[in-house]
Structures are given as structure tokens and as C-alpha cells.
C-alpha atoms as a PDB file:
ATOM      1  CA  UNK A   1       0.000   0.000   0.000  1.00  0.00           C
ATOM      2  CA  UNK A   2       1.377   3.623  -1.246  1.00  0.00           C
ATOM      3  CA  UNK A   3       1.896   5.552   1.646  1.00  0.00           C
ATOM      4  CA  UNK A   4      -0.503   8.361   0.597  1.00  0.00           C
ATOM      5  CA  UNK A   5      -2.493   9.747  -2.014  1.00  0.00           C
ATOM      6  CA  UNK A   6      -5.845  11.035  -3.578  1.00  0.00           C
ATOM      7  CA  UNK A   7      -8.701   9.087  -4.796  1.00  0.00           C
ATOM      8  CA  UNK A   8     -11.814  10.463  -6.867  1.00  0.00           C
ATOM      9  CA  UNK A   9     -14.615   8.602  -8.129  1.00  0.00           C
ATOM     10  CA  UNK A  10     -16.543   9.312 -11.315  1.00  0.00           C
ATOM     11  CA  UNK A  11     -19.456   7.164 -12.382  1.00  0.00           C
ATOM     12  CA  UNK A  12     -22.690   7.593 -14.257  1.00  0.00           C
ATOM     13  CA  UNK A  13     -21.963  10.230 -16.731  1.00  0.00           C
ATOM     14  CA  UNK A  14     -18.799  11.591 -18.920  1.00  0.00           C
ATOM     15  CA  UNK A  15     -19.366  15.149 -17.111  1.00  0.00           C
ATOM     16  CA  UNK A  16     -18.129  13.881 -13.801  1.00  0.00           C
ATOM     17  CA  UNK A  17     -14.944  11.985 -15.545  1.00  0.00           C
ATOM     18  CA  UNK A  18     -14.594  14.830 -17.232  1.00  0.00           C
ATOM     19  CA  UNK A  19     -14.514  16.802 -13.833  1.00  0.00           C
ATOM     20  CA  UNK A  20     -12.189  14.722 -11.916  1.00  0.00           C
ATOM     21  CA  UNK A  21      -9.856  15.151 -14.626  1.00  0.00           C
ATOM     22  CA  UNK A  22      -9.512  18.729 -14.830  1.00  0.00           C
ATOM     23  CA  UNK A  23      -9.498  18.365 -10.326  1.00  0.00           C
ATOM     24  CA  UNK A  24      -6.490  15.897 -11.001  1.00  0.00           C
ATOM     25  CA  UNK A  25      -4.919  18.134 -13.394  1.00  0.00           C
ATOM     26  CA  UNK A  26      -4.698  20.857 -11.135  1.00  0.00           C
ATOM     27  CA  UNK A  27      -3.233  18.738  -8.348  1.00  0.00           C
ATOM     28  CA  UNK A  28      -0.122  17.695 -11.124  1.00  0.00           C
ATOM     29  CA  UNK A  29       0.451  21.146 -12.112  1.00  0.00           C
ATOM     30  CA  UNK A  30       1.863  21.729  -8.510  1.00  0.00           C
ATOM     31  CA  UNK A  31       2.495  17.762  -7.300  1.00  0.00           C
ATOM     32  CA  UNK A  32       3.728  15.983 -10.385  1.00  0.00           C
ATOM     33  CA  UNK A  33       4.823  12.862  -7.991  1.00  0.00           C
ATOM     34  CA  UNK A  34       1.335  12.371  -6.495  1.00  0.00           C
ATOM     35  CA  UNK A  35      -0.343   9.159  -6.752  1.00  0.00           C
ATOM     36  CA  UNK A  36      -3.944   9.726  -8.161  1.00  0.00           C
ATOM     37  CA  UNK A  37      -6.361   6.813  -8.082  1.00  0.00           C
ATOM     38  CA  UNK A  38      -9.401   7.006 -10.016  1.00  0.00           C
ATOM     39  CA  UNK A  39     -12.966   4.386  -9.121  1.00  0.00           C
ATOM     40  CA  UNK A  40     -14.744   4.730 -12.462  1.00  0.00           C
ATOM     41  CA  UNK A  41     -17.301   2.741 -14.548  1.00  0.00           C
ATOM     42  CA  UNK A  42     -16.123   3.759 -17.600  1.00  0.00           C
ATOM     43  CA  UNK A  43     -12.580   2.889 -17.430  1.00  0.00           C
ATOM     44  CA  UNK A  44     -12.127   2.735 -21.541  1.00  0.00           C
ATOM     45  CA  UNK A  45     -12.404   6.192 -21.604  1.00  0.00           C
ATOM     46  CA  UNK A  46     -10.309   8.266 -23.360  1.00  0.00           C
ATOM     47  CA  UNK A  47      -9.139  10.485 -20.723  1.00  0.00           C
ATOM     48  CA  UNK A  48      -8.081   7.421 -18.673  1.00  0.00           C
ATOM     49  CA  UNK A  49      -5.190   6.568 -20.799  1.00  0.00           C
ATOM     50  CA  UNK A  50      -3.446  10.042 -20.812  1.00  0.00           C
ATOM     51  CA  UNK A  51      -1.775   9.412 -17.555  1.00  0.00           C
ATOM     52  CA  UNK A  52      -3.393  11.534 -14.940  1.00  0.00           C
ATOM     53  CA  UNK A  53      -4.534   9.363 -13.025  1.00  0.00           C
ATOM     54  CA  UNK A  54      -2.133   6.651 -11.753  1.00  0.00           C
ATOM     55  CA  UNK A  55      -4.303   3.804 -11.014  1.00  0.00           C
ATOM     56  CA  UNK A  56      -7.680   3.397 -12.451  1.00  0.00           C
ATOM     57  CA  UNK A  57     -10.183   1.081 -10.408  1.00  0.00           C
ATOM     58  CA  UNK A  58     -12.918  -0.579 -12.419  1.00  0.00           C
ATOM     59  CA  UNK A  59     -16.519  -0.945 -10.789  1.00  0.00           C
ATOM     60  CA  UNK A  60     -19.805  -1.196 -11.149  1.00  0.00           C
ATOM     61  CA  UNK A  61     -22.205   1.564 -10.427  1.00  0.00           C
ATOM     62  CA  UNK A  62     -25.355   0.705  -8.014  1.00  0.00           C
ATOM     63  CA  UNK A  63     -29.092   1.806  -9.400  1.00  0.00           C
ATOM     64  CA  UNK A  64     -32.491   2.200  -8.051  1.00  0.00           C
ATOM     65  CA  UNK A  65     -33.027   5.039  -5.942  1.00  0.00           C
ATOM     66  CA  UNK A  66     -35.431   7.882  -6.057  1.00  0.00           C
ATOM     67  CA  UNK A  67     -33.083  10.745  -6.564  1.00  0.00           C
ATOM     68  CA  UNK A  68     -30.468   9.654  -9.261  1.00  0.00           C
ATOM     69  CA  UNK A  69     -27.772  11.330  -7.586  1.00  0.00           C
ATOM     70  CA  UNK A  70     -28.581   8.798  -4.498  1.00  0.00           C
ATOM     71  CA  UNK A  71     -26.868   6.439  -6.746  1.00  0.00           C
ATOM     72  CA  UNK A  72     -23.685   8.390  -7.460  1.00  0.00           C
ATOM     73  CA  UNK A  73     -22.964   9.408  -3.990  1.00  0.00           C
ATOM     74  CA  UNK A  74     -23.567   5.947  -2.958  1.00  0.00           C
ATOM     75  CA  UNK A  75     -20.502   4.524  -5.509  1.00  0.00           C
ATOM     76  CA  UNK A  76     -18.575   7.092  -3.998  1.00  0.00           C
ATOM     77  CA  UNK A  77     -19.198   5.968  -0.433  1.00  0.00           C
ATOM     78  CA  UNK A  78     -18.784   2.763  -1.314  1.00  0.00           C
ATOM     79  CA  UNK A  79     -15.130   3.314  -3.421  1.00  0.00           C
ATOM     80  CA  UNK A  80     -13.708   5.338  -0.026  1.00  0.00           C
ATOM     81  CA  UNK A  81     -12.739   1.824   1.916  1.00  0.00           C
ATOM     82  CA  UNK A  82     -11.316   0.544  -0.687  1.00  0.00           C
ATOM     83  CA  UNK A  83      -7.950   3.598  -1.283  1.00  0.00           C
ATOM     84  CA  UNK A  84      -4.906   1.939  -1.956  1.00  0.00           C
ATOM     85  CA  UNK A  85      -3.014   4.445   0.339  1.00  0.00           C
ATOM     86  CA  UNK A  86      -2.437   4.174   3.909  1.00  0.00           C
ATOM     87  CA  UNK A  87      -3.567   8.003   3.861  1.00  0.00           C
ATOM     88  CA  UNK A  88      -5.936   9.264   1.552  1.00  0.00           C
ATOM     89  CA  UNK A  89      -7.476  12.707   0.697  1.00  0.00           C
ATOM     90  CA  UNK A  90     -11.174  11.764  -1.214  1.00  0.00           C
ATOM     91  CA  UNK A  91     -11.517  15.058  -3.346  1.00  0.00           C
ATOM     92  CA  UNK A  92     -15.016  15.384  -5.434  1.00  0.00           C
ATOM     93  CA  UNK A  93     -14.862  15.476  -8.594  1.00  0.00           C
ATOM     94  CA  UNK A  94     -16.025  19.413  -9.294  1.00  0.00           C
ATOM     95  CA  UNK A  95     -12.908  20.426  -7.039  1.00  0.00           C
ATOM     96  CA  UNK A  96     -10.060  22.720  -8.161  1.00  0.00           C
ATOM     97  CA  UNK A  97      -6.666  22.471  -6.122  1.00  0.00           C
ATOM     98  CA  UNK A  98      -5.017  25.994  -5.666  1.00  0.00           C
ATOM     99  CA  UNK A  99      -2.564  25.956  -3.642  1.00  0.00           C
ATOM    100  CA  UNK A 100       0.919  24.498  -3.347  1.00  0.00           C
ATOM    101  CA  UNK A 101       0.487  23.391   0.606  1.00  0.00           C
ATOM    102  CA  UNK A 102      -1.551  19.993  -0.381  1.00  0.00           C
ATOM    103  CA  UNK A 103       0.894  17.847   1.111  1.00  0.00           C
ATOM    104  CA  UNK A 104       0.820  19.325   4.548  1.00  0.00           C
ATOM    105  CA  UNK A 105      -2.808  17.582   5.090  1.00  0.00           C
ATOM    106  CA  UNK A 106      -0.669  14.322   4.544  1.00  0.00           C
ATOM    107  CA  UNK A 107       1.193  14.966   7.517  1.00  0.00           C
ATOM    108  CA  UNK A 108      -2.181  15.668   9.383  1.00  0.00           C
ATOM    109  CA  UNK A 109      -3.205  12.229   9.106  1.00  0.00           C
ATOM    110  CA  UNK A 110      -0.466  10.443  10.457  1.00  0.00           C
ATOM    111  CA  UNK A 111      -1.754  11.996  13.519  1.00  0.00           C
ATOM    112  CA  UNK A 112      -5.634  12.039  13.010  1.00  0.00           C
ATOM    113  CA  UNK A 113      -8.594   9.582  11.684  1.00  0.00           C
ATOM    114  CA  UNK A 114     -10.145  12.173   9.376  1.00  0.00           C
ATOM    115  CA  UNK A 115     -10.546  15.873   8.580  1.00  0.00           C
ATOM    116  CA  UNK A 116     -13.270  17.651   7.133  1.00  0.00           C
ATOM    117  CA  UNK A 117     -14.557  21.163   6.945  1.00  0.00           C
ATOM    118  CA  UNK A 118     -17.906  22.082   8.815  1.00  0.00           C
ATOM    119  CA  UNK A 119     -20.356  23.493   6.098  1.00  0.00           C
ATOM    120  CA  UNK A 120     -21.517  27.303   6.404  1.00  0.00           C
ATOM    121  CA  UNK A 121     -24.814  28.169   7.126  1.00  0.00           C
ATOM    122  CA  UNK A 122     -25.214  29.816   3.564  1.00  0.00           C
ATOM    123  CA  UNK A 123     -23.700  27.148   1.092  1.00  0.00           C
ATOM    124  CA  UNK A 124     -25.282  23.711   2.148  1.00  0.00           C
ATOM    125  CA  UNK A 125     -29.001  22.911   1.693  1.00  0.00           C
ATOM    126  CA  UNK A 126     -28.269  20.328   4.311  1.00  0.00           C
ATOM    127  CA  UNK A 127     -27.110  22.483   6.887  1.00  0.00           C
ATOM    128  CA  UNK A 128     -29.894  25.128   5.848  1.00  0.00           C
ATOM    129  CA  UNK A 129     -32.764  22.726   6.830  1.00  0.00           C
ATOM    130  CA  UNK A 130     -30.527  20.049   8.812  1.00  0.00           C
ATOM    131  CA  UNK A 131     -30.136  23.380  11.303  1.00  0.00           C
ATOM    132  CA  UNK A 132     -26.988  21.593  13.059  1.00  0.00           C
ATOM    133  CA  UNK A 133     -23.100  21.703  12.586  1.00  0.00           C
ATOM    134  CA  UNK A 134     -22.544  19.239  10.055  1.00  0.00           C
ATOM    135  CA  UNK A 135     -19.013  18.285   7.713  1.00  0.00           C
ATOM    136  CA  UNK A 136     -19.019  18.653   4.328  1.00  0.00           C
ATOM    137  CA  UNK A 137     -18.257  15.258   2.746  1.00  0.00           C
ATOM    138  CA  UNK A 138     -16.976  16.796  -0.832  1.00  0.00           C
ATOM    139  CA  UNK A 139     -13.642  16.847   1.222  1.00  0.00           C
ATOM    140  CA  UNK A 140     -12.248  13.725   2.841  1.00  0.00           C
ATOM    141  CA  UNK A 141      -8.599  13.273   4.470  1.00  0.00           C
ATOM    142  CA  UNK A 142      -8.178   9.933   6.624  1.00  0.00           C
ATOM    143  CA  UNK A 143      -6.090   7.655   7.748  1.00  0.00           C
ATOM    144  CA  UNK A 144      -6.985   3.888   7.195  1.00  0.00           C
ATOM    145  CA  UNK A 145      -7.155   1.895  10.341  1.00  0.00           C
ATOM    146  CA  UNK A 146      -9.884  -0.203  11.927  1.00  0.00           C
ATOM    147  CA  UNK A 147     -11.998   2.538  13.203  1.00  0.00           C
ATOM    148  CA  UNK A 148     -11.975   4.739   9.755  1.00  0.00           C
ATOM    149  CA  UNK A 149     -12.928   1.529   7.816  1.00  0.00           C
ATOM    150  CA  UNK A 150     -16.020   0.386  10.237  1.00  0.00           C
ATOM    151  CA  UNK A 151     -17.088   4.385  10.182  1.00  0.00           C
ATOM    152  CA  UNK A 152     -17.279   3.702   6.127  1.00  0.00           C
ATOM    153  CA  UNK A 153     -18.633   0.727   6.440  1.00  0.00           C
ATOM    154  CA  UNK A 154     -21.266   2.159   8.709  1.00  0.00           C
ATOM    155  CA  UNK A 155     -21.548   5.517   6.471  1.00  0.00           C
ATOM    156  CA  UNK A 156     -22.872   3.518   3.489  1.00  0.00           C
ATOM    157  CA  UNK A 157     -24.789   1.381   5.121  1.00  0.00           C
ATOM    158  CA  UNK A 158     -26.803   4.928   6.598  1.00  0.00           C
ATOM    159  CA  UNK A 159     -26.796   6.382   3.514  1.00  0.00           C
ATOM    160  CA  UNK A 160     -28.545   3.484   1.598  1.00  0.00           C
ATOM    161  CA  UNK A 161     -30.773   3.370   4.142  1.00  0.00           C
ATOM    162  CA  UNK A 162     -31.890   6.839   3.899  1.00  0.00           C
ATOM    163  CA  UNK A 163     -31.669   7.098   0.133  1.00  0.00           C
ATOM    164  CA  UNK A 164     -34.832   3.664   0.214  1.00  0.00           C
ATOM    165  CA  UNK A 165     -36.298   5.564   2.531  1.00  0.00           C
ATOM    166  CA  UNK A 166     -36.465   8.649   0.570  1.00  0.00           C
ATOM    167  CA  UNK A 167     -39.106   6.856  -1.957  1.00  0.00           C
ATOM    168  CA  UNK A 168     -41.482   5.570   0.512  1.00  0.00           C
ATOM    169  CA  UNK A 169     -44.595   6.736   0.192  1.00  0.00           C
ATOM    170  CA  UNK A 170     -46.163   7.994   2.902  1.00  0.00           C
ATOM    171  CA  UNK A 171     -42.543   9.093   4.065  1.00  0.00           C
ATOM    172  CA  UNK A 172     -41.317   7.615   7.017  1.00  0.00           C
ATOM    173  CA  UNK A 173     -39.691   9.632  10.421  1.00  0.00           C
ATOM    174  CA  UNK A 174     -36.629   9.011  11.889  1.00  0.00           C
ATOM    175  CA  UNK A 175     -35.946  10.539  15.054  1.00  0.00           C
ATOM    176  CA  UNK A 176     -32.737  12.712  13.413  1.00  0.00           C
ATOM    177  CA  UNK A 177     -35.641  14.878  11.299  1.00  0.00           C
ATOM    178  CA  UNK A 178     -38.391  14.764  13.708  1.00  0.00           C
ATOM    179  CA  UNK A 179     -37.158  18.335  14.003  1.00  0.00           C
ATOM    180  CA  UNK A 180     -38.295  19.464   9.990  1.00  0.00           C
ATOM    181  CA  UNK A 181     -42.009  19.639   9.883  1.00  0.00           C
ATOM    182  CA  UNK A 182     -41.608  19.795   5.580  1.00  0.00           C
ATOM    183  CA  UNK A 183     -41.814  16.401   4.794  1.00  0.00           C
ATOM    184  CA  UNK A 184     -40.765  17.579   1.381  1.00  0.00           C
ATOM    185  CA  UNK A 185     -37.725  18.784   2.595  1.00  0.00           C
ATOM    186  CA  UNK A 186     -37.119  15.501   4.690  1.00  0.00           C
ATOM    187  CA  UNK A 187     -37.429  13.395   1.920  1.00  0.00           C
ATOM    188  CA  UNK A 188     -34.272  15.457  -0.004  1.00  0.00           C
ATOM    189  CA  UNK A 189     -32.621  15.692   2.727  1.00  0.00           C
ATOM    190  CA  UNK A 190     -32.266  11.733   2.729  1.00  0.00           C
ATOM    191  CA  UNK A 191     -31.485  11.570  -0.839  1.00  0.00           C
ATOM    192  CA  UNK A 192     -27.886  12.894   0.530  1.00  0.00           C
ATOM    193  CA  UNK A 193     -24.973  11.702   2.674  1.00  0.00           C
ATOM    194  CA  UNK A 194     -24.775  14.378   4.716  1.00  0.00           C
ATOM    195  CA  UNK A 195     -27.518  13.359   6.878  1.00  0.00           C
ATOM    196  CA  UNK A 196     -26.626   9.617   7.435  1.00  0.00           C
ATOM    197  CA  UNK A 197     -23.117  11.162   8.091  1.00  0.00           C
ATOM    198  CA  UNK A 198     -23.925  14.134  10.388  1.00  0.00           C
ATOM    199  CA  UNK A 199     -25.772  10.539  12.494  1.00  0.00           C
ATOM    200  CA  UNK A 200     -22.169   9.595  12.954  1.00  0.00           C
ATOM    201  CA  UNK A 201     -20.217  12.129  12.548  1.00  0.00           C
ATOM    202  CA  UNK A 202     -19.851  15.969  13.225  1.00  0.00           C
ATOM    203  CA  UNK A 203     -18.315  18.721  14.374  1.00  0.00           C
ATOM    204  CA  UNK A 204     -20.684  18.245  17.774  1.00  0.00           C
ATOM    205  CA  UNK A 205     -21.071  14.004  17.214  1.00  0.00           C
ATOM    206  CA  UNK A 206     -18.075  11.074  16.789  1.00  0.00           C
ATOM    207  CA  UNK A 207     -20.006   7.771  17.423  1.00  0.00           C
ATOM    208  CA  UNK A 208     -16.995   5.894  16.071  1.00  0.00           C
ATOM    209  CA  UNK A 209     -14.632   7.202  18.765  1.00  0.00           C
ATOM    210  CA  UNK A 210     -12.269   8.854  15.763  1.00  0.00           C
ATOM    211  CA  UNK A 211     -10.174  11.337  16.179  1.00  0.00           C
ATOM    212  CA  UNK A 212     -11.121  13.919  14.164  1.00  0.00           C
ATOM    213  CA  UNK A 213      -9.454  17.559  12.891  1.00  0.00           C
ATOM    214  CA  UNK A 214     -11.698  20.204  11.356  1.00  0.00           C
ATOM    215  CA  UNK A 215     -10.127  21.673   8.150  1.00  0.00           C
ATOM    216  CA  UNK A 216     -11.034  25.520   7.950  1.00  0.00           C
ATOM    217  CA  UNK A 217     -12.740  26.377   5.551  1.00  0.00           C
ATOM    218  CA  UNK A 218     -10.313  27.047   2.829  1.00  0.00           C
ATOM    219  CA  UNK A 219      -9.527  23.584   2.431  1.00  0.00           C
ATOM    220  CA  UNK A 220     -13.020  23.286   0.922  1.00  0.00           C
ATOM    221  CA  UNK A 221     -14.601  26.139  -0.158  1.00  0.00           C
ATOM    222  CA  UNK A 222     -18.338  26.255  -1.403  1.00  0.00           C
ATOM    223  CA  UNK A 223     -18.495  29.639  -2.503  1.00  0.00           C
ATOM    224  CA  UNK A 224     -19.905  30.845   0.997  1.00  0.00           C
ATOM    225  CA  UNK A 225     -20.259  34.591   0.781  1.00  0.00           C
ATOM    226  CA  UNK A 226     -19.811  35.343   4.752  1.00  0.00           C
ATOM    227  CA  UNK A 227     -17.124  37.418   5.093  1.00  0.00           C
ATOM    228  CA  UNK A 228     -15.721  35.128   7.762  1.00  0.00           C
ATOM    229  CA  UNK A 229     -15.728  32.394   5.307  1.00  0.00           C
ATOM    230  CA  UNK A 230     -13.606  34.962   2.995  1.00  0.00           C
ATOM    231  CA  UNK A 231     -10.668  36.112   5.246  1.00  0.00           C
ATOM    232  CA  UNK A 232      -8.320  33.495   3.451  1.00  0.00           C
ATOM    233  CA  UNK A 233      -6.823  32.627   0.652  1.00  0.00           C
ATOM    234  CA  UNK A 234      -9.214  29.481  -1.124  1.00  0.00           C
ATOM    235  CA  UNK A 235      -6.676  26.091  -1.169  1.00  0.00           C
ATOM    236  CA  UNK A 236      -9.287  23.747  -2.888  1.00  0.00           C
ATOM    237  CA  UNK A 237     -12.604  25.502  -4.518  1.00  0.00           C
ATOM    238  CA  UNK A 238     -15.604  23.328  -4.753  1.00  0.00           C
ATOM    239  CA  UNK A 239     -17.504  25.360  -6.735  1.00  0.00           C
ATOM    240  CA  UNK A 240     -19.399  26.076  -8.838  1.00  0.00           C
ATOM    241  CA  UNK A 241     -19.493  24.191 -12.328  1.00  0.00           C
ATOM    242  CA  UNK A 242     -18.390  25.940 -15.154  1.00  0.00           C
ATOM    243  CA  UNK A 243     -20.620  26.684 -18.672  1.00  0.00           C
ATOM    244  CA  UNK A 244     -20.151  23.450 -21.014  1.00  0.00           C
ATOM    245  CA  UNK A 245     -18.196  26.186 -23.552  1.00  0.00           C
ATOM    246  CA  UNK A 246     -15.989  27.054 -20.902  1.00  0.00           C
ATOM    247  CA  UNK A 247     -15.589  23.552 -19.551  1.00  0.00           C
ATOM    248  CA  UNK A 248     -14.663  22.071 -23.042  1.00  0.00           C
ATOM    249  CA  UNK A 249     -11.512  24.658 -23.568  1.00  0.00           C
ATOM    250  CA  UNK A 250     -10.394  23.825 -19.457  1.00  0.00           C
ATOM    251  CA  UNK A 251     -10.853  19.857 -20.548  1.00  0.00           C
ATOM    252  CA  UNK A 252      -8.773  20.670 -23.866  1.00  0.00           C
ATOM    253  CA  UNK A 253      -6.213  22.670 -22.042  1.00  0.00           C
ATOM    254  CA  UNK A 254      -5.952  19.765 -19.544  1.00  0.00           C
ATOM    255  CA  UNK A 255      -5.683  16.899 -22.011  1.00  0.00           C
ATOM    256  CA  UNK A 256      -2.065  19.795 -23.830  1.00  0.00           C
ATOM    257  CA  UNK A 257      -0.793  19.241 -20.428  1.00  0.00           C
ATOM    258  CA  UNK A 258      -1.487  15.720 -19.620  1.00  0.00           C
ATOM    259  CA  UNK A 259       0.626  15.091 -23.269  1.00  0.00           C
ATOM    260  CA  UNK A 260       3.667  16.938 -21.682  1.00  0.00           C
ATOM    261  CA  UNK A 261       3.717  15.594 -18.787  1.00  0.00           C
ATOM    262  CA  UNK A 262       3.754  11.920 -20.280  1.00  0.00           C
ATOM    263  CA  UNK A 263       6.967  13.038 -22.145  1.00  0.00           C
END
């Protein structure tokens, strides 16, 4: 097992390949050495042979939920126990790395479980309605150990869960959103992670007995307009997506690079 790295996964459509592509090219612009590993579905795509990404990991996407995106989030979950590094940073795929201290949250997890940043209270639906601290999950750093992979293990097993529950009909409570009287808004709020996460783990909860750092917000930035939220310089933006025109020329430019790096 590598001693660290980052891992994306990209399923169910081209965009999101496309995405983590143009993430992972901004992380070799600054860390040319740094082992990328890539969970896909559609590993015969072209931009998975321009070298990238370091490893590509084949699977197969999961189906059947409600909210489509249910089904996505879920191959993501599912990919996170199974890094190839002993410490990993999970980066979503519509993230942009910007700054040349990457490495230094490396270092943070040989001495902590996992680090996320806590959401603001004006970029997350979740936390909007959730009305509790909660982590964004777009941003993952941990260490893999025992606890980290039964807190996985536990986080997808939540998160399906919630996603079946999210196309009953009547909707079912549970006791976490006995709180939201919109049963509209209880039913998207389980079509997310963030919920079946916040159950384990928060800023304010750690069921698994982790040991936990909060990343400020810079480290994952969601294009929160507080001023507080501003005072620093952005190290990875996770925001917003870009117009397909202006997408297309970042994707070309990326796929110039990729060729001179290979050389």
C-alpha cells in the first residue's frame, strides 16, 4: 500500500470523468509525484489513458433510488474503503486544487482519523434545513485503520438506508428529522450523505470514537459569501461548475498538459 495519495470517483456520466480530470490536473500542475487513483465505470475512456490518473479502479455503479444522484454518492461511499493508500485525501470530482500546501494535510493524518470542513450556514441545503453543525463530505482526508474503515462501512450502510427511505410513500420519520415539519424537505434531505453522516459524525457528534481535525474552511470552499468564510486565501474551490463552452476549452487545455507531462 502507497503511503498516501488522492482518490476520486466518477461514475454515471462523462461530465463527472470529465470533472475529476480537470481536479487531477490541477493537483499535477503543482504535485507531479502524487499518486492519483481514479474508481470509475467507464474505465475505456479516453481520458483514462493520458496518464493523470495513476491507477484506475474498475466498478460497477449501483441503481435504483429515487433521486439519481442517491446512486452516485452511494458509488462514492462505497469506493472510499477501498484507497490503496495508507492516507488518503477523497476530493469530489467538481474540485479545483489551488494551492501548493496539499501535502501538509498528509502529515495531518499520520496523527488524526479524518478531517473535514464544517459546512456554512449559507452554502449547504443540508445544513440550511438540517439546522446543526454538520461536515461537508466533498472533502475527505483519513487515515486507514480499523476505526476509519467500520465508520465507512457504517456511512454507506446509513446512507442506503436513507436514500430507500427517501421513496417511501407515505414518508417515514426518523428521530434525526423529527425536528423538519416539511416532509418535502425531509425526503431530499435523505437523498444525501450528509444526513446519514452528520448521524455519525460531526463537528458536535463522533459515534466511532475517531479522532477527528476540522479543516477551515479554505480547504473546501463552497463559494460561501460570509465574510468570515472569505478572510483566506481558497486552497481547494468546490464550486461552482463551469458553462459546457468554458468547460470544453479547461478539458482541452488539460488533455495539452497531460501530453507533456507523459513526455
Amino acid at each position: 500500500m502507497s503511503s498516501y495519495g488522492i482518490v476520486y470517483v466518477a461514475t454515471r456520466h462523462d461530465l463527472f470523468l470529465e470533472e475529476a480530470f480537470l481536479s487531477a490536473d490541477s493537483v499535477k500542475q503543482c504535485y507531479r509525484d502524487c499518486s492519483i487513483t481514479l474508481f470509475t465505470d467507464r474505465p475505456e475512456h479516453r481520458l483514462c489513458s493520458l496518464g493523470l490518473f495513476d491507477r484506475i479502479e474498475a466498478i460497477h455503479g449501483v441503481s435504483g433510488f429515487v433521486a439519481g444522484w442517491s446512486a452516485g454518492i452511494l458509488n462514492r461511499l462505497k469506493c472510499l474503503a477501498h484507497s490503496p493508500y495508507d492516507r488518503t485525501l477523497y476530493l469530489d470530482t467538481d474540485t479545483i486544487v489551488l494551492t501548493d500546501e496539499l501535502l501538509s494535510l498528509f502529515g495531518l493524518a499520520e496523527s488524526f482519523d479524518v478531517g473535514m470542513a464544517e459546512t456554512s450556514t449559507d452554502d449547504s441545503f443540508s445544513r440550511q434545513y438540517f439546522g446543526r453543525p454538520i461536515f461537508n463530505s466533498g472533502v475527505v482526508l483519513y487515515r486507514k485503520n480499523l476505526r476509519t474503515i467500520r465508520w465507512l462501512e457504517q456511512w454507506v450502510a446509513d446512507s442506503e438506508r436513507n436514500f430507500r427511505l427517501a421513496g417511501d410513500v407515505p414518508l417515514r420519520s426518523l428521530p434525526e428529522l423529527a425536528h423538519i415539519e416539511d416532509p418535502r424537505v425531509r425526503r431530499k434531505l435523505l437523498t444525501n450523505d450528509q444526513i446519514s453522516l452528520a448521524g455519525l459524525l460531526s463537528p458536535t457528534i463522533n459515534r466511532c470514537h475517531l479522532s477527528v481535525v476540522t479543516l477551515d474552511y479554505s480547504w473546501n470552499h463552497r463559494g460561501s459569501k460570509l465574510p468570515e468564510q472569505n478572510r483566506e486565501p481558497i486552497r481547494i474551490r468546490h464550486w461552482p461548475r463551469e458553462s459546457q463552452e468554458i468547460h470544453a476549452r479547461n478539458v482541452a487545455a488539460a488533455i495539452q498538459r497531460a501530453a507533456l507531462l507523459a513526455r
